[in-house]
Protein backbone atom coordinates (compact mmCIF):
# COMPACT_ATOMS: atom_id res chain seq x y z
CA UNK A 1 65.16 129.87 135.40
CA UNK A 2 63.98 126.39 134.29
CA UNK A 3 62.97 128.33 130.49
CA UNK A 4 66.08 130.29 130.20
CA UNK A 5 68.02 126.71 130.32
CA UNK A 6 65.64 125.19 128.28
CA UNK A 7 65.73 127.94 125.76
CA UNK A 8 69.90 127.74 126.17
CA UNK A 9 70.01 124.25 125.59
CA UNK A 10 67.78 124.26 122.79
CA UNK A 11 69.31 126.72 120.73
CA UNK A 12 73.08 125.31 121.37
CA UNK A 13 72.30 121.66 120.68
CA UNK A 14 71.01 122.01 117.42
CA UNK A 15 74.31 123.98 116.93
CA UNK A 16 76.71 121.34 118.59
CA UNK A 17 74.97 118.48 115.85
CA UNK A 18 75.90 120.14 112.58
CA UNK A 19 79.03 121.17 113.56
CA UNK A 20 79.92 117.48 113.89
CA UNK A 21 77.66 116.52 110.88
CA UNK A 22 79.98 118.46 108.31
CA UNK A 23 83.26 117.02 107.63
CA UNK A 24 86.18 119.60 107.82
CA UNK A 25 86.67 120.65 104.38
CA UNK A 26 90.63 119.70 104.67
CA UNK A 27 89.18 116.05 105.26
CA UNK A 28 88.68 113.11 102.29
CA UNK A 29 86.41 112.28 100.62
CA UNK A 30 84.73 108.79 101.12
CA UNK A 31 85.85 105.96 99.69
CA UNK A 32 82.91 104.80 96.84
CA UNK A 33 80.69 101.87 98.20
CA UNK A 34 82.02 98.07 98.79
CA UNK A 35 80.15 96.40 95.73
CA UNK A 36 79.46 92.76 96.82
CA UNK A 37 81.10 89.81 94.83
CA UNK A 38 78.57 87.87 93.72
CA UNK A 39 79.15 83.86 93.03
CA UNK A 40 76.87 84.48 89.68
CA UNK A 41 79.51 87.28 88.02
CA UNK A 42 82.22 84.47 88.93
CA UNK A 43 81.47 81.44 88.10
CA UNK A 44 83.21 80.51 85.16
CA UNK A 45 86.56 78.88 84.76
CA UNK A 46 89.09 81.34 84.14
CA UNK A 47 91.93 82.44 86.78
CA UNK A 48 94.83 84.84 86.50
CA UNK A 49 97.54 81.95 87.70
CA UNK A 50 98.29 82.97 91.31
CA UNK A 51 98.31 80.98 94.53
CA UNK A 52 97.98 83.70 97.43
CA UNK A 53 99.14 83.49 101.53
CA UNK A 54 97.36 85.58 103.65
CA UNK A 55 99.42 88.52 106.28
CA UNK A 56 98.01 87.67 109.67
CA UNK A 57 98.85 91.53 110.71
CA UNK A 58 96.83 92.75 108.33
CA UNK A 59 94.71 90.12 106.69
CA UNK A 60 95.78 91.59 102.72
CA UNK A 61 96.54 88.50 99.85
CA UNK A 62 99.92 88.13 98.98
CA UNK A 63 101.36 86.49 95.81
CA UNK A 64 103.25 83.24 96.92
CA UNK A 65 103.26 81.58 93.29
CA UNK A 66 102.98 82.26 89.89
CA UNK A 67 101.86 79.61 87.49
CA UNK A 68 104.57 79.51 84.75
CA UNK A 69 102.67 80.57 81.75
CA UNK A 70 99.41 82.13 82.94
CA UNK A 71 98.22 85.62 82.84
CA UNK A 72 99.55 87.09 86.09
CA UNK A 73 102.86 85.92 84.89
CA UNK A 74 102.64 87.51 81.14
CA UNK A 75 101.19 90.55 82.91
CA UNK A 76 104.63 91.08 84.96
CA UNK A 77 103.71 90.02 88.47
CA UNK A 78 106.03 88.72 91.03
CA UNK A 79 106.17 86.53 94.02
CA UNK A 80 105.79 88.95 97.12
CA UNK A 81 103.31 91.23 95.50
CA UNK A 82 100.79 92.78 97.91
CA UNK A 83 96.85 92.89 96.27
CA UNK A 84 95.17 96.26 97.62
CA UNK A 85 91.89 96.34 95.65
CA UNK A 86 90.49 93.83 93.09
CA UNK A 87 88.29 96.25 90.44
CA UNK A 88 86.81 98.55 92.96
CA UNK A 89 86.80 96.74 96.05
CA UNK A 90 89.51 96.94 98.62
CA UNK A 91 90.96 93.35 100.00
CA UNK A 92 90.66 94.62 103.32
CA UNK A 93 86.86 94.72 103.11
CA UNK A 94 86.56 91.31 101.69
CA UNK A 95 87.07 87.84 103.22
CA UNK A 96 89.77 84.95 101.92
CA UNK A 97 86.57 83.13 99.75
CA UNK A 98 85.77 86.79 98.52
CA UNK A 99 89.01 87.80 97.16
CA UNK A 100 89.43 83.62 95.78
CA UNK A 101 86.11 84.74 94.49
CA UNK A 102 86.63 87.79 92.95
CA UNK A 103 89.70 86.76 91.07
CA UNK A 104 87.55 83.48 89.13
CA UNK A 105 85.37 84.35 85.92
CA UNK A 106 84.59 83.81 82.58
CA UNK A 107 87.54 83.08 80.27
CA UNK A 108 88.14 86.21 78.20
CA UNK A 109 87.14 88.13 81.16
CA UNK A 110 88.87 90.93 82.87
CA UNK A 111 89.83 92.05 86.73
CA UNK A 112 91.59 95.20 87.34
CA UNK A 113 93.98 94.54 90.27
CA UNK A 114 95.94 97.35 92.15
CA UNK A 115 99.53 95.80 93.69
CA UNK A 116 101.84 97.78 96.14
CA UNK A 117 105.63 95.65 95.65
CA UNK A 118 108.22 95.99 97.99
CA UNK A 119 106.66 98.21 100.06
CA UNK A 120 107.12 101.37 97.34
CA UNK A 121 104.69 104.15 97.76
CA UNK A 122 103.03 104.48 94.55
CA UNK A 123 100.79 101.49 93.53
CA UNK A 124 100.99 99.21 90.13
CA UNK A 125 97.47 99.15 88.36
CA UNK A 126 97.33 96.51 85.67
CA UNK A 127 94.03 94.96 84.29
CA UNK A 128 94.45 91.18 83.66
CA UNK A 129 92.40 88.88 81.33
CA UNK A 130 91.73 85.55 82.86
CA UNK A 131 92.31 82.45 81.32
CA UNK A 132 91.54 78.71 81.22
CA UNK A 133 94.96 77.04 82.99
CA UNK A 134 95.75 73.33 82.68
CA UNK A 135 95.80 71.67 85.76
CA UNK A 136 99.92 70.62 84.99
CA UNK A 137 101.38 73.77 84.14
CA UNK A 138 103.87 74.29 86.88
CA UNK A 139 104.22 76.88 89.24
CA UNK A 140 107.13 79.45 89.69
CA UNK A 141 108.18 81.44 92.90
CA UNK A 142 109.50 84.57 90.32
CA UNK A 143 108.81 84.73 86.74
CA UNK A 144 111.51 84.92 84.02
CA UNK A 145 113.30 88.13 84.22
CA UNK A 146 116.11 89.49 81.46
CA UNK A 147 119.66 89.68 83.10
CA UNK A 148 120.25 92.19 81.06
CA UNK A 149 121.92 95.19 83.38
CA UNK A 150 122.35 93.08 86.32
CA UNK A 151 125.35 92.52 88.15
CA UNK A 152 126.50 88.97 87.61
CA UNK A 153 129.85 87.30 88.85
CA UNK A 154 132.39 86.79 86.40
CA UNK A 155 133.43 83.27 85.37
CA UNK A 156 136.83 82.32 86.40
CA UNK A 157 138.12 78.84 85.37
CA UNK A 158 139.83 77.08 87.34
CA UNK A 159 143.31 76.85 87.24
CA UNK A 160 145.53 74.24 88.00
């Protein structure tokens, strides 16, 4: 009795293991390796102009500020934009000094950054080139936006 369990047992648990070892082929695929941010690759001057807050729900950087001017700004982003990955790694997997980190480099340099606005499905991928930024240059909740097409309220003197 005691071999025909052992010889049950043995021949279903090997079974029972790869079944869970292969992913369902409906599943996807894995994301590609966090690639650390190292304080050599970023150490030089240049920024991209944003001051981020932090969402304590989910922990991902939001753009507070713009500074007026600076390459986040030129590159169209706004006040309220939410940063999902900076080049290949995702802001969830990386701490506040990481993502601070991440965005600081050589002048001349460039970081890819991938920004969901206003909670609309599809994501905005824009590679920005980071600068050397005075330390006066103001900052802006909204950059400068054309009024052209938007609804504006007519001027009505007043009459008296």
């Amino acid at each position: 009795m005691k071999l025909l369990l052992t010889a049950c047992l043995t021949g279903l648990l090997p079974a029972v293991v790869l079944a869970q070892a292969t992913p369902p082929p409906d599943a996807p695929a894995k994301l590609p390796p966090f690639q650390p941010v190292l304080l050599k690759d970023h150490q030089g001057l240049g920024r991209i102009g944003v001051r981020l807050v932090y969402d304590k729900l989910t922990g991902l950087p939001h753009i507070a500020e713009l500074v007026r001017g600076g390459p986040a700004a030129d590159f169209g982003f706004r006040a309220g934009d939410v940063i999902i990955r900076i080049d290949k790694n995702y802001t969830a997997s990386l701490t506040q000094d990481e993502v601070s980190l991440a965005l600081h480099g050589e002048p001349g340099t460039g970081v890819e950054l991938t920004i969901q606005r206003d909670d609309d499905p599809h994501y905005i991928i824009r590679a920005v080139s980071r600068r050397i930024l005075r330390a006066d240059q103001e900052n802006i909740a909204q950059p400068p936006r054309s009024e052209v097409g938007e609804a504006t309220i007519p001027y009505l003197p007043d009459q008296q």
